[in-house]
Protein backbone atom coordinates (compact mmCIF):
# COMPACT_ATOMS: atom_id res chain seq x y z
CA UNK A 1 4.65 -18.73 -11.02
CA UNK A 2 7.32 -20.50 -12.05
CA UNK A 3 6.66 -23.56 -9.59
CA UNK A 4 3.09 -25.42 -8.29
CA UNK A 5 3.40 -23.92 -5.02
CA UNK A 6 1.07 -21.02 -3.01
CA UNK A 7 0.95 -17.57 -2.81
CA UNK A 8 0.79 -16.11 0.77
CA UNK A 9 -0.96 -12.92 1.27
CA UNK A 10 0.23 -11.73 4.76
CA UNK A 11 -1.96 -8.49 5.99
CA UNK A 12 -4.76 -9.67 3.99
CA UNK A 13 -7.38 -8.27 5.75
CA UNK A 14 -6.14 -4.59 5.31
CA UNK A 15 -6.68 -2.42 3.17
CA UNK A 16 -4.49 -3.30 0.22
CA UNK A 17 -4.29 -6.82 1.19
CA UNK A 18 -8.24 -7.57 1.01
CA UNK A 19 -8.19 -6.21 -2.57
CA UNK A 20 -5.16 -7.80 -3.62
CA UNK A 21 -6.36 -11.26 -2.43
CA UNK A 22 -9.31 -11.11 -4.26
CA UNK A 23 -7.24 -10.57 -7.51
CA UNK A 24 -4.79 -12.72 -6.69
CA UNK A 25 -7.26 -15.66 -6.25
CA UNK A 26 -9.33 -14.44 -9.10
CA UNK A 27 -6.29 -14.97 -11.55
CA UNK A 28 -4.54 -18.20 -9.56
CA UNK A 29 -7.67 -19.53 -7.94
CA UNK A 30 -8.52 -19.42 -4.66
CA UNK A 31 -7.06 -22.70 -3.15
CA UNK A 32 -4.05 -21.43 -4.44
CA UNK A 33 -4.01 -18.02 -2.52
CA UNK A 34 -3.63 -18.53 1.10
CA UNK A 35 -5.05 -15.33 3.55
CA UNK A 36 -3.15 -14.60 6.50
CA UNK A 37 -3.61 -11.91 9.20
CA UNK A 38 -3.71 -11.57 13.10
CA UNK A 39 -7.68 -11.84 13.12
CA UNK A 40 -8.91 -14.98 14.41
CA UNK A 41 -11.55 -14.96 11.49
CA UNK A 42 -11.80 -13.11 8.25
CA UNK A 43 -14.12 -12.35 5.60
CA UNK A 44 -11.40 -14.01 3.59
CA UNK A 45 -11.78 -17.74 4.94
CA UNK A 46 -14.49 -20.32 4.49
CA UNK A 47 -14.33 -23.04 1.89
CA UNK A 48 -11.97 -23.18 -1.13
CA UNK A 49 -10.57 -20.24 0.45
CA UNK A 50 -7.63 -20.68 2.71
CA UNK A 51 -7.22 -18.45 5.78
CA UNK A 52 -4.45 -18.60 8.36
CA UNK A 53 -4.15 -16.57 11.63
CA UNK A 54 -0.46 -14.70 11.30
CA UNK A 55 1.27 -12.53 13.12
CA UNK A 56 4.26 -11.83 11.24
CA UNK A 57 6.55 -11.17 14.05
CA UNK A 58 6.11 -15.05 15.12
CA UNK A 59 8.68 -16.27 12.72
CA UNK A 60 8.17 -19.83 13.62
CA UNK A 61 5.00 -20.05 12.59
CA UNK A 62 5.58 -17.82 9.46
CA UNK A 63 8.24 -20.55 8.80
CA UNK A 64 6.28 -23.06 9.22
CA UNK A 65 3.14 -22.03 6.97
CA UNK A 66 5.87 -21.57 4.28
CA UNK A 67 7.20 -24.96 4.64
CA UNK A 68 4.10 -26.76 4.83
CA UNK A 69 1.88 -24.61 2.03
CA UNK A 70 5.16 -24.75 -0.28
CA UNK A 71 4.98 -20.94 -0.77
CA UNK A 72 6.57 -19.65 -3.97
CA UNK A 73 5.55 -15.53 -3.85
CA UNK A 74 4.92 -13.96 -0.64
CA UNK A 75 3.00 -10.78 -0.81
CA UNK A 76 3.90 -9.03 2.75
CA UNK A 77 1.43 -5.82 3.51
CA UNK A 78 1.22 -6.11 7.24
CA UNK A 79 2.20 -2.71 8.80
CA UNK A 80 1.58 0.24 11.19
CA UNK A 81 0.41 3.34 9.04
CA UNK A 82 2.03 6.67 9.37
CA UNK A 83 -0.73 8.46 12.06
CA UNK A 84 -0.99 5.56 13.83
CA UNK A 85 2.69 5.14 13.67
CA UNK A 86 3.46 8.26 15.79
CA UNK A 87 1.37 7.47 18.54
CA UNK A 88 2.72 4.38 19.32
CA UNK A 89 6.27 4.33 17.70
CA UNK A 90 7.89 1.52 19.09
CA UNK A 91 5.08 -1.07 18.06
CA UNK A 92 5.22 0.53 15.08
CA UNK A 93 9.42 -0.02 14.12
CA UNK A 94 8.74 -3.36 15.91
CA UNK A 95 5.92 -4.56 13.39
CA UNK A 96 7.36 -2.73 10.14
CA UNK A 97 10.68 -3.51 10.57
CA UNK A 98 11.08 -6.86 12.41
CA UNK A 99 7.92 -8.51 10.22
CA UNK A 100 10.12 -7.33 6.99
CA UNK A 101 13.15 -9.32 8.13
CA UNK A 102 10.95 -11.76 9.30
CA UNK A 103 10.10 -12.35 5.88
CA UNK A 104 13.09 -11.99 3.97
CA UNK A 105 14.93 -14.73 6.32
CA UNK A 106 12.13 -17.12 6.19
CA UNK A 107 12.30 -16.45 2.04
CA UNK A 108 15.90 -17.15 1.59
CA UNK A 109 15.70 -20.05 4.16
CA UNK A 110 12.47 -21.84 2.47
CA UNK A 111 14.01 -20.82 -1.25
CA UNK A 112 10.95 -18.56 -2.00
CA UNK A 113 10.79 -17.05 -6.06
CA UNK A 114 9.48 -13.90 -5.30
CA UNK A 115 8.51 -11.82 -2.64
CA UNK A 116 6.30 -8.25 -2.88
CA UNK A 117 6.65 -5.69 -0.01
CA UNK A 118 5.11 -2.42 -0.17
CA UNK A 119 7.03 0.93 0.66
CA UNK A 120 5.64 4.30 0.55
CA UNK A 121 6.00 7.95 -0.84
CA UNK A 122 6.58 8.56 3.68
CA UNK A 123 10.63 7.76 2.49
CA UNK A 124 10.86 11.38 1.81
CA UNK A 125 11.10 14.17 3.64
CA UNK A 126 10.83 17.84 3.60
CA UNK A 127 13.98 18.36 1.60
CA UNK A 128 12.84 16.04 -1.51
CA UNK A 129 11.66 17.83 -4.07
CA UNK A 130 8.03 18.98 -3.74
CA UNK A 131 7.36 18.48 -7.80
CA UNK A 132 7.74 15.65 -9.97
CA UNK A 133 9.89 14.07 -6.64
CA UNK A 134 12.23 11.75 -8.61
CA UNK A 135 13.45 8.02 -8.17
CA UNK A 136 16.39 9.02 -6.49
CA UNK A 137 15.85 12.04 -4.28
CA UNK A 138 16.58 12.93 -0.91
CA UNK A 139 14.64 10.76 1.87
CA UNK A 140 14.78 11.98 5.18
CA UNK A 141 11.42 11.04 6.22
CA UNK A 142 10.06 12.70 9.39
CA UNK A 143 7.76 9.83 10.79
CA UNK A 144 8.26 6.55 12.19
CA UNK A 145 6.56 4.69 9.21
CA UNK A 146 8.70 6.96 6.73
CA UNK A 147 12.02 5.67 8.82
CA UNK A 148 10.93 2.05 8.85
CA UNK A 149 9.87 2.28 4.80
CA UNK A 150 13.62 3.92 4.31
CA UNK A 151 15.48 0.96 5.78
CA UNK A 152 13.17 -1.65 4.56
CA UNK A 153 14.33 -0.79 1.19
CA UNK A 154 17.82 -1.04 1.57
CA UNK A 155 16.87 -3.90 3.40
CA UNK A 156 15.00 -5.05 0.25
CA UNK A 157 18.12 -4.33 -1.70
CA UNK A 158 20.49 -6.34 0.25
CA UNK A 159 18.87 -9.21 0.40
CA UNK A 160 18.44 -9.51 -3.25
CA UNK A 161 22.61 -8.88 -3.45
CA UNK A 162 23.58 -10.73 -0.97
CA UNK A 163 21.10 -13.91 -1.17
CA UNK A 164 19.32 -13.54 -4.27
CA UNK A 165 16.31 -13.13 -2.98
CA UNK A 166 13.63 -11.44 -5.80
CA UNK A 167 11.81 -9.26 -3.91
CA UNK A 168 9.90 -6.86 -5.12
CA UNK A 169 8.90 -3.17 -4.18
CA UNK A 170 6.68 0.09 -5.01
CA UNK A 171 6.74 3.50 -2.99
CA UNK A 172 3.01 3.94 -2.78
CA UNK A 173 1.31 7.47 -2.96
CA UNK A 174 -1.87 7.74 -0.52
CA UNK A 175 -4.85 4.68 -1.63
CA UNK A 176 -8.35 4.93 -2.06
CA UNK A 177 -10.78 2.50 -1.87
CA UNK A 178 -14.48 1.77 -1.23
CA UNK A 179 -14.21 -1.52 0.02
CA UNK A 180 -11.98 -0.93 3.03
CA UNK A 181 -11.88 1.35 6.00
CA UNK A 182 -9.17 3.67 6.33
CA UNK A 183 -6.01 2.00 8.01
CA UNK A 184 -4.34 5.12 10.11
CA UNK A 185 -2.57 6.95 7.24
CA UNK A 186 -2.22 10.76 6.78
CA UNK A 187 -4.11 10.27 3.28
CA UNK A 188 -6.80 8.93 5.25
CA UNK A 189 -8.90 11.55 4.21
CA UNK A 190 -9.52 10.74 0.96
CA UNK A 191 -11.38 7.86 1.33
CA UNK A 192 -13.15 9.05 4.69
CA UNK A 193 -14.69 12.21 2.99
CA UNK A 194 -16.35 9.79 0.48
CA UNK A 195 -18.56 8.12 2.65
CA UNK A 196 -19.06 11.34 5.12
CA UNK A 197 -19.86 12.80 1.46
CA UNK A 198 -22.82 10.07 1.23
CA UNK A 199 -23.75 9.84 4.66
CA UNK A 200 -24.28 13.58 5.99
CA UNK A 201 -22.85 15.57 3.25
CA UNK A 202 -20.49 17.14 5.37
CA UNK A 203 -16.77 16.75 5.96
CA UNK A 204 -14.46 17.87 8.79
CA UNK A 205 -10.98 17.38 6.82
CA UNK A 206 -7.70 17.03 9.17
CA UNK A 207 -5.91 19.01 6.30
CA UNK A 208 -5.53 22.31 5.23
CA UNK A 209 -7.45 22.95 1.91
CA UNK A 210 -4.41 23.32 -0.36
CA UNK A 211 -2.22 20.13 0.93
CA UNK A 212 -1.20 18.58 -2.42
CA UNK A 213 -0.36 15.02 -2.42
CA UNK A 214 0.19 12.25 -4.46
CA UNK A 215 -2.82 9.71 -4.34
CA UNK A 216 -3.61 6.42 -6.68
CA UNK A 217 -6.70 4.54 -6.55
CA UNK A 218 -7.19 1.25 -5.65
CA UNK A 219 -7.64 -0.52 -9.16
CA UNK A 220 -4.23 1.04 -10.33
CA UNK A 221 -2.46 0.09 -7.11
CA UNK A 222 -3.31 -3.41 -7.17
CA UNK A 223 -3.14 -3.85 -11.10
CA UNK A 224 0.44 -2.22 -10.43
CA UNK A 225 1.42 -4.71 -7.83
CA UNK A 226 0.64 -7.51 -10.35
CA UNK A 227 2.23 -6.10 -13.16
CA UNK A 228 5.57 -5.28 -11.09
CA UNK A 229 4.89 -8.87 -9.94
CA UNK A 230 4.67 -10.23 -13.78
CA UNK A 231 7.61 -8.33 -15.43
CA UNK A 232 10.70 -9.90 -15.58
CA UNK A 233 13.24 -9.95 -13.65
CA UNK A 234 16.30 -8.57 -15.64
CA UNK A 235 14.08 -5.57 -16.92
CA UNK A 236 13.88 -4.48 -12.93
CA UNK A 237 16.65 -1.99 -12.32
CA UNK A 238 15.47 -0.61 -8.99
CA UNK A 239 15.77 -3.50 -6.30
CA UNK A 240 14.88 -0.87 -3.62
CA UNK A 241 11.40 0.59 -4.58
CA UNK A 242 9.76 1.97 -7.45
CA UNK A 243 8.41 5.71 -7.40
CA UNK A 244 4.62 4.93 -8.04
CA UNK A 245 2.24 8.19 -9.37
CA UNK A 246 -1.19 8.23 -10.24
CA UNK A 247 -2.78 11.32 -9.83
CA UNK A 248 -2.34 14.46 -6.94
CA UNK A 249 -4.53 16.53 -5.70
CA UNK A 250 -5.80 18.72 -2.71
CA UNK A 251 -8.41 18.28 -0.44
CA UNK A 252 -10.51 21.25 -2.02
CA UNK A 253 -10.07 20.22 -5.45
CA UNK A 254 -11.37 16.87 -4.00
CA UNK A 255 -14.52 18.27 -2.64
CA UNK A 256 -15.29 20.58 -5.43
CA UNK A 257 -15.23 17.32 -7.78
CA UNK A 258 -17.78 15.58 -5.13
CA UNK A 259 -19.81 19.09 -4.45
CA UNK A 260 -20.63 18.48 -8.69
CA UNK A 261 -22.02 14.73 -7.64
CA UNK A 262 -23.89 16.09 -4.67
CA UNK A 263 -24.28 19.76 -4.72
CA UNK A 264 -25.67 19.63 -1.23
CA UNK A 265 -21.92 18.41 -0.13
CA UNK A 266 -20.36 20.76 2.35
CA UNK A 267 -16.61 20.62 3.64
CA UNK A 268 -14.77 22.22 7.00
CA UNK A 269 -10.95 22.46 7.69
CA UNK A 270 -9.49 21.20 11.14
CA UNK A 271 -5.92 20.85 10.50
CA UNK A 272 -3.85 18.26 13.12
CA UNK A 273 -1.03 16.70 13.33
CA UNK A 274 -1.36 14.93 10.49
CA UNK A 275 -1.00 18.27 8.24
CA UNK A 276 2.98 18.66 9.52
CA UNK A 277 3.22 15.09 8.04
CA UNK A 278 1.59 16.02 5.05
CA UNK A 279 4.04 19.09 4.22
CA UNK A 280 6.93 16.74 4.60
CA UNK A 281 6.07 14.78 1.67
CA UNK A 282 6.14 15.24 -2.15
CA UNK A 283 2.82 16.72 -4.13
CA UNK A 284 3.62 14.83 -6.79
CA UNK A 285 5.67 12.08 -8.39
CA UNK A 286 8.08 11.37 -10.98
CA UNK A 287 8.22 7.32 -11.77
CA UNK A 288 9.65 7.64 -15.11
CA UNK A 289 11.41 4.45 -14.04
CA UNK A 290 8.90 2.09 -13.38
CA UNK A 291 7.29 3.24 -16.99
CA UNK A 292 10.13 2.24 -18.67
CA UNK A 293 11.07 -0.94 -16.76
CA UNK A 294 7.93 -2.56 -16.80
CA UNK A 295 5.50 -0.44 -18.40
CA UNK A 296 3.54 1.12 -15.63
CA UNK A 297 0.72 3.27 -16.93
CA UNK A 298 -2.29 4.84 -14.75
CA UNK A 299 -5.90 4.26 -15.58
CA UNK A 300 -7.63 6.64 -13.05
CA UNK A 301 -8.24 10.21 -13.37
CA UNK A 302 -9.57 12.27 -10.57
CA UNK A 303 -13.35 12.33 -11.91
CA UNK A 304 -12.85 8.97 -12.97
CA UNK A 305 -11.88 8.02 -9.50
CA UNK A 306 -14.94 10.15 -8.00
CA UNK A 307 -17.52 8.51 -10.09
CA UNK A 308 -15.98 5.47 -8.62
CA UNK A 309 -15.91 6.08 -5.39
CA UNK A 310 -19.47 7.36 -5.42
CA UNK A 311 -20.70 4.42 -7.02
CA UNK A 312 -19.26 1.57 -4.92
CA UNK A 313 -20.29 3.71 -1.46
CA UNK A 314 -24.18 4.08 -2.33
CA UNK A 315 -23.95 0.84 -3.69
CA UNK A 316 -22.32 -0.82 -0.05
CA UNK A 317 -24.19 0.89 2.34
């Protein structure tokens, strides 16, 4: 940071955002990295570590925290996932879309340095290309959450034109973690089948066997956030979002890595309506772009990532 003033970490309590904090504050300090999120209390607050309650579509008070915390990076990761997008759409284009702008006015206004949004691979659609999907392709995305990600980068993009506003963006593939519950995506799975995995050793999966998609975990998402975050600012060519990859795979190749960890581990296939959403997206990613911008490299393979996963569930529970 360029400045003495705060970070603010709104959606904290998610899963990206409870990860992210924790790095954040590990690398600022924690009286430095403010929490906020709609729950009253959070694991997040309690001395040295500041907590507000936020709901980002109360712009006042967003305005206000800003102000009085002299923020200098906002990192903005409240938002309605894609399955629970389509079952309550409005509330979902109301909370993605009007928090975003939320932001980005109260940004400008307060003269914030940098702000970080997330998008998502959910910008494309079932005409971008299924392999190696490149920076610019085709998005037509087919959910609410996909539509809302879509404008919010061109939304992104304008207001770094227009007011000079450095914000920030990466399209994310699907994100596992141990230390969060799923939040109501389609790539859900892959962290729910983990702790079925250790719990029963069985798993109902929502997908068909073969759905390939693009997936990242954890670690490289967050260590990818900072980097982006880090890098400066006239190395960044794409002001809308940066194609992200780490690794793809299907849910069978995903239980056949855990059925070698516990042989005992049995899978069943229940495909919903989270499988159509699936098939509209890439199976994998090209981000070419963000490797030569900034640098971007993966750490995590797939049995690196199972090992992982394994490990931090047996250990929690």
């Amino acid at each position: 940071m360029n400045r003495t003033g705060k970070i603010l970490v709104i959606g904290a309590c998610g899963q990206i955002g409870s990860e992210l904090t924790h790095a954040l504050r590990e690398r600022y300090g924690s009286a430095q990295v403010i929490a906020g999120d709609r729950l009253s209390a959070a694991s997040h607050a309690g001395p040295g570590n500041p907590y507000v309650q936020l709901d980002v579509l109360d712009k006042a008070l967003l305005s206000q925290i800003v102000a009085h915390e002299d923020i200098s990076q906002i990192y903005h990761l409240a938002a309605v996932l894609s399955a629970t997008g389509e079952k309550e759409p409005q509330l979902a284009w109301q909370i993605n879309m009007q928090g975003l702008l939320n932001v980005l006015d109260v940004a400008v206004a307060a003269g914030v340095e940098k702000v970080f949004w997330p998008s998502s691979i959910a910008v494309f659609g079932p005409d971008s290309p299924k392999e190696n999907c490149p920076q610019q392709a085709v998005t037509e995305p087919t959910t609410v959450y996909g539509i809302s990600k879509c404008a919010g980068e061109y939304w992104c993009n304008y207001y770094h034109k227009k007011f000079g506003l450095d914000v920030r963006s990466l399209r994310f593939p699907g994100l596992i973690s141990y230390l969060a519950a799923p939040g109501g995506g389609t790539t859900d799975y892959a962290v729910d089948i983990f702790h079925k995995a250790v719990e029963t050793a069985e798993y109902v999966c929502y997908l068909e066997a073969n759905t390939l998609l693009p997936m990242m975990y954890m670690s490289d998402a967050i260590r990818a956030t900072m980097e982006l975050m880090d890098a400066n600012a006239e190395n960044l060519t794409v002001r809308t979002s940066y194609n992200l990859a780490g690794l793809s795979f299907t849910p069978a190749e995903i239980a056949q890595a855990i059925a070698k960890r516990i042989p005992e581990f049995r899978i069943a296939y229940a495909p919903d309506f989270r499988q159509q959403i699936a098939e509209s997206w890439p199976g994998s990613i090209d981000d070419h772009m963000a490797r030569e911008d900034w640098g971007w490299k993966p750490e995590f393979d797939l049995e690196d990532m199972v090992d992982e996963m394994l490990r931090g569930i047996k250990i929690t529970v």
